[in-house]
PDB file of N, CA and C in Angstrom:
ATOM      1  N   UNK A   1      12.084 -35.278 -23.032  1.00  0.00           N
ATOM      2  CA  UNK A   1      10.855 -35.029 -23.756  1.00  0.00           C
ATOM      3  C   UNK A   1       9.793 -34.463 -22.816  1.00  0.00           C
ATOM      4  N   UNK A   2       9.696 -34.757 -21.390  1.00  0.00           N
ATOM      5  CA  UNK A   2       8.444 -34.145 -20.797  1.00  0.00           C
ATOM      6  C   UNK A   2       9.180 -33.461 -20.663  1.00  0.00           C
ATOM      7  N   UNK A   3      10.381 -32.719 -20.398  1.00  0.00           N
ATOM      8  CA  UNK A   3      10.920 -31.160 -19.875  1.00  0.00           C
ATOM      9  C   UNK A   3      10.539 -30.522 -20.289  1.00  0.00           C
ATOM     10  N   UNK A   4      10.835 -31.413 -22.059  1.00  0.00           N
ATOM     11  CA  UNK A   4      10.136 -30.018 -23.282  1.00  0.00           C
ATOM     12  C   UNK A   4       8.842 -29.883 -23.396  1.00  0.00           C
ATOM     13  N   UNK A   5       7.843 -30.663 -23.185  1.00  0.00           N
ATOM     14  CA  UNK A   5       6.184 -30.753 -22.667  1.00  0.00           C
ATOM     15  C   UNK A   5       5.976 -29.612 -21.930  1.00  0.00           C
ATOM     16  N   UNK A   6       6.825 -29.567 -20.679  1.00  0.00           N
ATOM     17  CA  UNK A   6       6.367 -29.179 -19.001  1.00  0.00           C
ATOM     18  C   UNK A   6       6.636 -27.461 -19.754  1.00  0.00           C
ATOM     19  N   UNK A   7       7.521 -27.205 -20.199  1.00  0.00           N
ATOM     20  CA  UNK A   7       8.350 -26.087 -20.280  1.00  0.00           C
ATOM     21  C   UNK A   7       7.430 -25.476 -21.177  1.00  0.00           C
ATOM     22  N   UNK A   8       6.776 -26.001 -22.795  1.00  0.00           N
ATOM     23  CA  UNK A   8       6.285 -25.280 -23.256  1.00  0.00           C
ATOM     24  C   UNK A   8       4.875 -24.694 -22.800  1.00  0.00           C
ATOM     25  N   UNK A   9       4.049 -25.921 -21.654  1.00  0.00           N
ATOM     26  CA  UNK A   9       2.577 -25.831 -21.680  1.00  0.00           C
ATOM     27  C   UNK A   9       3.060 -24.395 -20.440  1.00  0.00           C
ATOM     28  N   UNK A  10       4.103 -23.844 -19.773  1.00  0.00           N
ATOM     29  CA  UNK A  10       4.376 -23.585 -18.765  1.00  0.00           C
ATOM     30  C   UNK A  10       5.248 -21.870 -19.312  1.00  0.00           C
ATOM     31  N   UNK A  11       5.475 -21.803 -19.917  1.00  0.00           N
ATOM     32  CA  UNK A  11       5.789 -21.162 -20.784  1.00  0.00           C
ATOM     33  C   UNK A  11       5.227 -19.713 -20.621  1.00  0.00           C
ATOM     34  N   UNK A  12       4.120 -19.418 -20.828  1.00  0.00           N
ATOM     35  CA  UNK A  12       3.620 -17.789 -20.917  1.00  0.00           C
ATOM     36  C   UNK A  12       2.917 -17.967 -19.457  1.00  0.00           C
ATOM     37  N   UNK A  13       2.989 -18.573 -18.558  1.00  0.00           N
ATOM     38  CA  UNK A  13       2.330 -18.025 -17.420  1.00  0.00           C
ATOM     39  C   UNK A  13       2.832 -16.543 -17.132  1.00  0.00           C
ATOM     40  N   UNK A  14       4.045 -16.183 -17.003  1.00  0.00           N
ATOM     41  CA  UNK A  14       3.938 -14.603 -16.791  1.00  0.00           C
ATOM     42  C   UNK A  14       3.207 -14.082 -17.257  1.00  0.00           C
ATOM     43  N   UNK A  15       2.865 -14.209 -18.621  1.00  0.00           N
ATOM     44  CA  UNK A  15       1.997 -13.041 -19.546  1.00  0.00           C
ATOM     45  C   UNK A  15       0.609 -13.471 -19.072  1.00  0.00           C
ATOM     46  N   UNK A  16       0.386 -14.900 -18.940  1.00  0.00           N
ATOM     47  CA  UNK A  16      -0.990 -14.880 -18.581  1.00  0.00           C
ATOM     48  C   UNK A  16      -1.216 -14.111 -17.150  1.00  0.00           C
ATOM     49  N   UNK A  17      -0.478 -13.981 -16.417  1.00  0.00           N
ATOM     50  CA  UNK A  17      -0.491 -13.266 -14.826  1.00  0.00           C
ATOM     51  C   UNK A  17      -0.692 -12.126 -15.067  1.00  0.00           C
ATOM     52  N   UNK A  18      -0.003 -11.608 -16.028  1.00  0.00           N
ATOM     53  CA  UNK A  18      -0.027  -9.955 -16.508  1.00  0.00           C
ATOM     54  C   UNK A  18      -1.338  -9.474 -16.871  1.00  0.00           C
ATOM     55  N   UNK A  19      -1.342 -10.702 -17.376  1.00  0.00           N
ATOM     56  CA  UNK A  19      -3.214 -10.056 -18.498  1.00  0.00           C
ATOM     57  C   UNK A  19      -4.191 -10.258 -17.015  1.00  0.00           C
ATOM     58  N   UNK A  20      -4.514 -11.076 -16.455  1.00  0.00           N
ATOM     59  CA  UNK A  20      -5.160 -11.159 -15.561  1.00  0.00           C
ATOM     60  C   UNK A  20      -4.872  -9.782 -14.165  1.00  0.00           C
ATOM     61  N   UNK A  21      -4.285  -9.975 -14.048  1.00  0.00           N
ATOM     62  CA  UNK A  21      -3.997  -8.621 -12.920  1.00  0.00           C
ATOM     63  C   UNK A  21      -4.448  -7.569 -13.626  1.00  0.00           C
ATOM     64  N   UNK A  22      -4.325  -7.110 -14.754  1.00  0.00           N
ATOM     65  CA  UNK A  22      -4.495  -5.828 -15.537  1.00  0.00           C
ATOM     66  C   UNK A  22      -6.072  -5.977 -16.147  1.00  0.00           C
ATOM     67  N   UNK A  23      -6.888  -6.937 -15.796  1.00  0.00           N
ATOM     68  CA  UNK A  23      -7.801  -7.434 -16.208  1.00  0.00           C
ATOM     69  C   UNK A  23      -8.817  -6.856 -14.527  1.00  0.00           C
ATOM     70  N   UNK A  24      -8.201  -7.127 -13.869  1.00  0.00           N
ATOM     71  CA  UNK A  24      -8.416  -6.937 -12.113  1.00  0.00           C
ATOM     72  C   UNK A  24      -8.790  -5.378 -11.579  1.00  0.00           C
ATOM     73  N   UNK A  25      -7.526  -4.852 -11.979  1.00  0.00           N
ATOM     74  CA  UNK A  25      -7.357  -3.701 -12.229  1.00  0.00           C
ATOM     75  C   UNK A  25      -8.451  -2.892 -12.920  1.00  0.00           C
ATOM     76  N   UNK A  26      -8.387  -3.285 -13.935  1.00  0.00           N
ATOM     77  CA  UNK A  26      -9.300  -2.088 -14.872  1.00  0.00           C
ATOM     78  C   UNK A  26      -8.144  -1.779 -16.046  1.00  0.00           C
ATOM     79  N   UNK A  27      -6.931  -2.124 -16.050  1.00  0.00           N
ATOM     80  CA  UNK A  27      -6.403  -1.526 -17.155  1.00  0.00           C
ATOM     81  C   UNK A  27      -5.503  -0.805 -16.357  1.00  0.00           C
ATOM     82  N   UNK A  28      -5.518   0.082 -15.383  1.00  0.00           N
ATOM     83  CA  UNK A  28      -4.876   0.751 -14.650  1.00  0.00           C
ATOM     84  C   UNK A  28      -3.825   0.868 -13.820  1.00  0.00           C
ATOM     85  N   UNK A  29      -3.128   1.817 -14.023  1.00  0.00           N
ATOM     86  CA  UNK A  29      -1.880   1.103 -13.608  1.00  0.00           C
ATOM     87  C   UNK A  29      -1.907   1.794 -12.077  1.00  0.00           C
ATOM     88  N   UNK A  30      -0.799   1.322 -11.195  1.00  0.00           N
ATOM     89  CA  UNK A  30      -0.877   1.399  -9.589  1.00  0.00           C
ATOM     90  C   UNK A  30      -0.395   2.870  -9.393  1.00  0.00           C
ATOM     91  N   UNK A  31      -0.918   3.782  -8.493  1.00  0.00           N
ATOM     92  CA  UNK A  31      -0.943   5.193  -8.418  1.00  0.00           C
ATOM     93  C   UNK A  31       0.992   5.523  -7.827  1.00  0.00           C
ATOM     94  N   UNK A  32       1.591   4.671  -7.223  1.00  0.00           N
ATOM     95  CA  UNK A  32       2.516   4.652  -6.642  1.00  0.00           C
ATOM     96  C   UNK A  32       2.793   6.447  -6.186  1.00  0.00           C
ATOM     97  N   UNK A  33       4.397   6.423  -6.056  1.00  0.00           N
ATOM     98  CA  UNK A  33       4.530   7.955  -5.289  1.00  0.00           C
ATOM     99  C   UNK A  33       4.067   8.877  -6.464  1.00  0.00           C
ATOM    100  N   UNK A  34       3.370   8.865  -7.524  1.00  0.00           N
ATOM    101  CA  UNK A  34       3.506   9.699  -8.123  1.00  0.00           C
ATOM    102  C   UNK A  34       2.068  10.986  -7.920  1.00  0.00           C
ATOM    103  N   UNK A  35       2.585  11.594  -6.744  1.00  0.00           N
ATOM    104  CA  UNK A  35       1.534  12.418  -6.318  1.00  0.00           C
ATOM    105  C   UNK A  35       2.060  14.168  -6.758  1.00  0.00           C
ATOM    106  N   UNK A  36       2.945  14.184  -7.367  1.00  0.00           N
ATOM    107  CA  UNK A  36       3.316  15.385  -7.915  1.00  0.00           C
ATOM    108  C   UNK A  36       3.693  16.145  -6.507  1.00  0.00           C
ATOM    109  N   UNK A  37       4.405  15.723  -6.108  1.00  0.00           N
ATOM    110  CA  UNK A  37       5.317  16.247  -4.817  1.00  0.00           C
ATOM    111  C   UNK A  37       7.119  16.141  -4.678  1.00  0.00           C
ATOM    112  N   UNK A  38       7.857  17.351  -4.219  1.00  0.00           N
ATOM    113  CA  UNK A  38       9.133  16.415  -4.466  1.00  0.00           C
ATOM    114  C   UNK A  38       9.304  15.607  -3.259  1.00  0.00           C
ATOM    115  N   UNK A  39      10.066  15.278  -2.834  1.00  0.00           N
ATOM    116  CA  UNK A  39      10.967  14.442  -1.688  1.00  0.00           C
ATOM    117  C   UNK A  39      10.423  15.225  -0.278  1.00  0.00           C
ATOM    118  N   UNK A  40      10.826  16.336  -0.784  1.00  0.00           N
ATOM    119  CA  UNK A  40      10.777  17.221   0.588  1.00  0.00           C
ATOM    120  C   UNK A  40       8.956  17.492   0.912  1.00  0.00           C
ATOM    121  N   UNK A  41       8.476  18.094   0.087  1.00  0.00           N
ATOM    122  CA  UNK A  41       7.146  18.324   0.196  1.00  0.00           C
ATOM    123  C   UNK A  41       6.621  16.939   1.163  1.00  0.00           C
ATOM    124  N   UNK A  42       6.858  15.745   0.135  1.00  0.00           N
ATOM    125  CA  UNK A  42       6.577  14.471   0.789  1.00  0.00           C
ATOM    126  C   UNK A  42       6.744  14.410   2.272  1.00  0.00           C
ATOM    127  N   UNK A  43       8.274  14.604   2.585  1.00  0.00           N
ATOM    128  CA  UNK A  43       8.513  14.221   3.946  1.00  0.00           C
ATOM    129  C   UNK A  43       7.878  15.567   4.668  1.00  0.00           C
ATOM    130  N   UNK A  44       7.695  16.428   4.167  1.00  0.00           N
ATOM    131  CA  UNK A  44       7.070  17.692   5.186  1.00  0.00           C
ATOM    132  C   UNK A  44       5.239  17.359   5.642  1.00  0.00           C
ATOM    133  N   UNK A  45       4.998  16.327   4.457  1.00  0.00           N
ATOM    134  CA  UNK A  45       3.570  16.383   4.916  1.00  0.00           C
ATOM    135  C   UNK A  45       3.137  15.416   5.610  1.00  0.00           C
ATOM    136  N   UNK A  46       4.582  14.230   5.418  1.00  0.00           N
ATOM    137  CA  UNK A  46       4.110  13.156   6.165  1.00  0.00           C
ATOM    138  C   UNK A  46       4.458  13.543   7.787  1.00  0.00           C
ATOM    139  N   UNK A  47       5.256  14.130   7.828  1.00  0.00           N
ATOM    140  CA  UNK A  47       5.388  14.870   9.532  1.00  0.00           C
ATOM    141  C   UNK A  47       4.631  15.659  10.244  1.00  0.00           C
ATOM    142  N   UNK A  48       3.824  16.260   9.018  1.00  0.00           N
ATOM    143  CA  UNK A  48       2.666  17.248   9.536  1.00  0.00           C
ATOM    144  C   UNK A  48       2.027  15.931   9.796  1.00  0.00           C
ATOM    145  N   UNK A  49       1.455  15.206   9.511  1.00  0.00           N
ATOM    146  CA  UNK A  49       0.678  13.877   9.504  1.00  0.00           C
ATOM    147  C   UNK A  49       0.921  13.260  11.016  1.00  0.00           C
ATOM    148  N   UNK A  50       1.614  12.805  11.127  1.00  0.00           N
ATOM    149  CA  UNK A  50       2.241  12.108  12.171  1.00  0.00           C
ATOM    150  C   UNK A  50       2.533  12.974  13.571  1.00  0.00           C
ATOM    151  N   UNK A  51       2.655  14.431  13.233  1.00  0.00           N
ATOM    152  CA  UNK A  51       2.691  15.481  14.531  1.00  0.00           C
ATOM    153  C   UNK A  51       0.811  15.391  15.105  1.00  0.00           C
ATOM    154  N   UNK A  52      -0.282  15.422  14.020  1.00  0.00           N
ATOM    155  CA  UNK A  52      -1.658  15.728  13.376  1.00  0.00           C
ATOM    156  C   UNK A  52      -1.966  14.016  14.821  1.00  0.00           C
ATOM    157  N   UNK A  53      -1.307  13.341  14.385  1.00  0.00           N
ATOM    158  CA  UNK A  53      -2.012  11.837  14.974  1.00  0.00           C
ATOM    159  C   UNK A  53      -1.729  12.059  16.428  1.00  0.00           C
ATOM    160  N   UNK A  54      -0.210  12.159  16.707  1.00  0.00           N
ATOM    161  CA  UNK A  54       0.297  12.380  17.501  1.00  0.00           C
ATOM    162  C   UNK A  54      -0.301  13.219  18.818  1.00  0.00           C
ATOM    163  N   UNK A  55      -1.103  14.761  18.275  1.00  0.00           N
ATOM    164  CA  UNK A  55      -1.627  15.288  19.063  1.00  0.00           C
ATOM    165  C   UNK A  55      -3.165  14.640  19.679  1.00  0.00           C
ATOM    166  N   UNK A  56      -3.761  14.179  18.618  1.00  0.00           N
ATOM    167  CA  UNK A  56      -5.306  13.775  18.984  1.00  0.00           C
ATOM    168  C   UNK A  56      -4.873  12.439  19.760  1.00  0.00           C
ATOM    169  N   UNK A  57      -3.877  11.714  19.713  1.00  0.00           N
ATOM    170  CA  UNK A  57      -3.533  10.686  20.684  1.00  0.00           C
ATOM    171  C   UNK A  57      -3.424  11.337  22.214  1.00  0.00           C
ATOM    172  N   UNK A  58      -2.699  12.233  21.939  1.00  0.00           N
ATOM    173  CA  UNK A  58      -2.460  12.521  23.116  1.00  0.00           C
ATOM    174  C   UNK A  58      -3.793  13.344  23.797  1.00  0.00           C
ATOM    175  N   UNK A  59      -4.310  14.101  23.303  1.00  0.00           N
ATOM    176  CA  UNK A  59      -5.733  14.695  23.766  1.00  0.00           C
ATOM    177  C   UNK A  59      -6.692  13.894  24.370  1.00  0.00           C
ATOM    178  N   UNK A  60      -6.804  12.323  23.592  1.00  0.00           N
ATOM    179  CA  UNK A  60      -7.478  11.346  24.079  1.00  0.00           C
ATOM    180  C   UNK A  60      -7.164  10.807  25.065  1.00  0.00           C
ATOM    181  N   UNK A  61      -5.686  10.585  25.989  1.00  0.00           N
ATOM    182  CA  UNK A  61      -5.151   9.913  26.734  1.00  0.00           C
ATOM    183  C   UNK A  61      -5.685  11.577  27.872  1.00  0.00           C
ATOM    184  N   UNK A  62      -5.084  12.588  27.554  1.00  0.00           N
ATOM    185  CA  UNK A  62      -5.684  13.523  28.541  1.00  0.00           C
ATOM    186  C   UNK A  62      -6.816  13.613  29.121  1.00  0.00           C
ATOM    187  N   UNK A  63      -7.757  13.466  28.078  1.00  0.00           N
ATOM    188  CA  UNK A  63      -9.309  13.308  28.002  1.00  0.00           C
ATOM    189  C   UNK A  63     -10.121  12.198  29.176  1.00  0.00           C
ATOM    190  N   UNK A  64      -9.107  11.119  29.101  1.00  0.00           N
ATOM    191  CA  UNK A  64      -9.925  10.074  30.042  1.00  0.00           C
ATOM    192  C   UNK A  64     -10.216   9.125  29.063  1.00  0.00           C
ATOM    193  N   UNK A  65     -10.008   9.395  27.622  1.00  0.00           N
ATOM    194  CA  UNK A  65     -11.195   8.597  27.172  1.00  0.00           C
ATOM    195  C   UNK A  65     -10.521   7.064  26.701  1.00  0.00           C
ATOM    196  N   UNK A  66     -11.434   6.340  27.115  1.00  0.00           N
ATOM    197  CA  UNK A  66     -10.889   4.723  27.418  1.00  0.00           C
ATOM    198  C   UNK A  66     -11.433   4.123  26.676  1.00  0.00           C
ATOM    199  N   UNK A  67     -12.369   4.566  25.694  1.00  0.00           N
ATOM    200  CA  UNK A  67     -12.581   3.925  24.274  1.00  0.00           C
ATOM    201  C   UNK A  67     -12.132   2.567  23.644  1.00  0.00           C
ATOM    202  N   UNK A  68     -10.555   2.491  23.736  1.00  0.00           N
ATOM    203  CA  UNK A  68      -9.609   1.825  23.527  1.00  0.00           C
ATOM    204  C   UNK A  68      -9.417   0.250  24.067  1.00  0.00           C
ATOM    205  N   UNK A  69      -9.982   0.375  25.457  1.00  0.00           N
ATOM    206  CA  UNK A  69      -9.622  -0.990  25.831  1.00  0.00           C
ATOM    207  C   UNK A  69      -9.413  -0.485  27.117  1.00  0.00           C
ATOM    208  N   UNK A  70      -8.615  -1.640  27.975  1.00  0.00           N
ATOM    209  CA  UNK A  70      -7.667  -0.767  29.310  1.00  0.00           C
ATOM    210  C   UNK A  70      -6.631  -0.836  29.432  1.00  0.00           C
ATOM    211  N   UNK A  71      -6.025  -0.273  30.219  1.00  0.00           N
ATOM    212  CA  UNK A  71      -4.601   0.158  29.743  1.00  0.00           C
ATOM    213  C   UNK A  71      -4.167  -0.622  31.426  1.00  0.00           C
ATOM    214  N   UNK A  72      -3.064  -1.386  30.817  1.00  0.00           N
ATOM    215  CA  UNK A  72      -2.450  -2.120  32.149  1.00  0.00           C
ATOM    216  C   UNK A  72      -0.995  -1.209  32.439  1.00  0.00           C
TER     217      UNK A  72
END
């Protein structure tokens, strides 16, 4: 008898989680990959990206500039 208690008062918590997050949100749903790119585009820009970091890292280490902390 409390199983069947526990179980019913316990019951729609998913949906109540649902409504609340979407309540959080705005209604809106999460942007995920959908940036209108295929696969490739994707991986081409995330490399441009990462070549892009890559260089100003390294410019800074050329530079002197110790901004950062110190380097042991």
């Amino acid at each position: 008898m409390l199983f069947e208690l526990t179980f019913k008062e316990r019951g729609n918590q998913r949906d109540r989680d649902r409504e609340r997050a979407q309540a959080r949100t705005g209604g809106k749903a999460t942007k995920g990959k959908n940036d209108g790119l295929t696969p490739e585009q994707r991986r081409e820009r995330d490399a441009k990206a990462l070549q892009e970091k890559a260089a100003k890292k390294a410019g800074q280490d050329a530079g002197g500039n110790n901004a950062g902390g110190s380097k042991k």
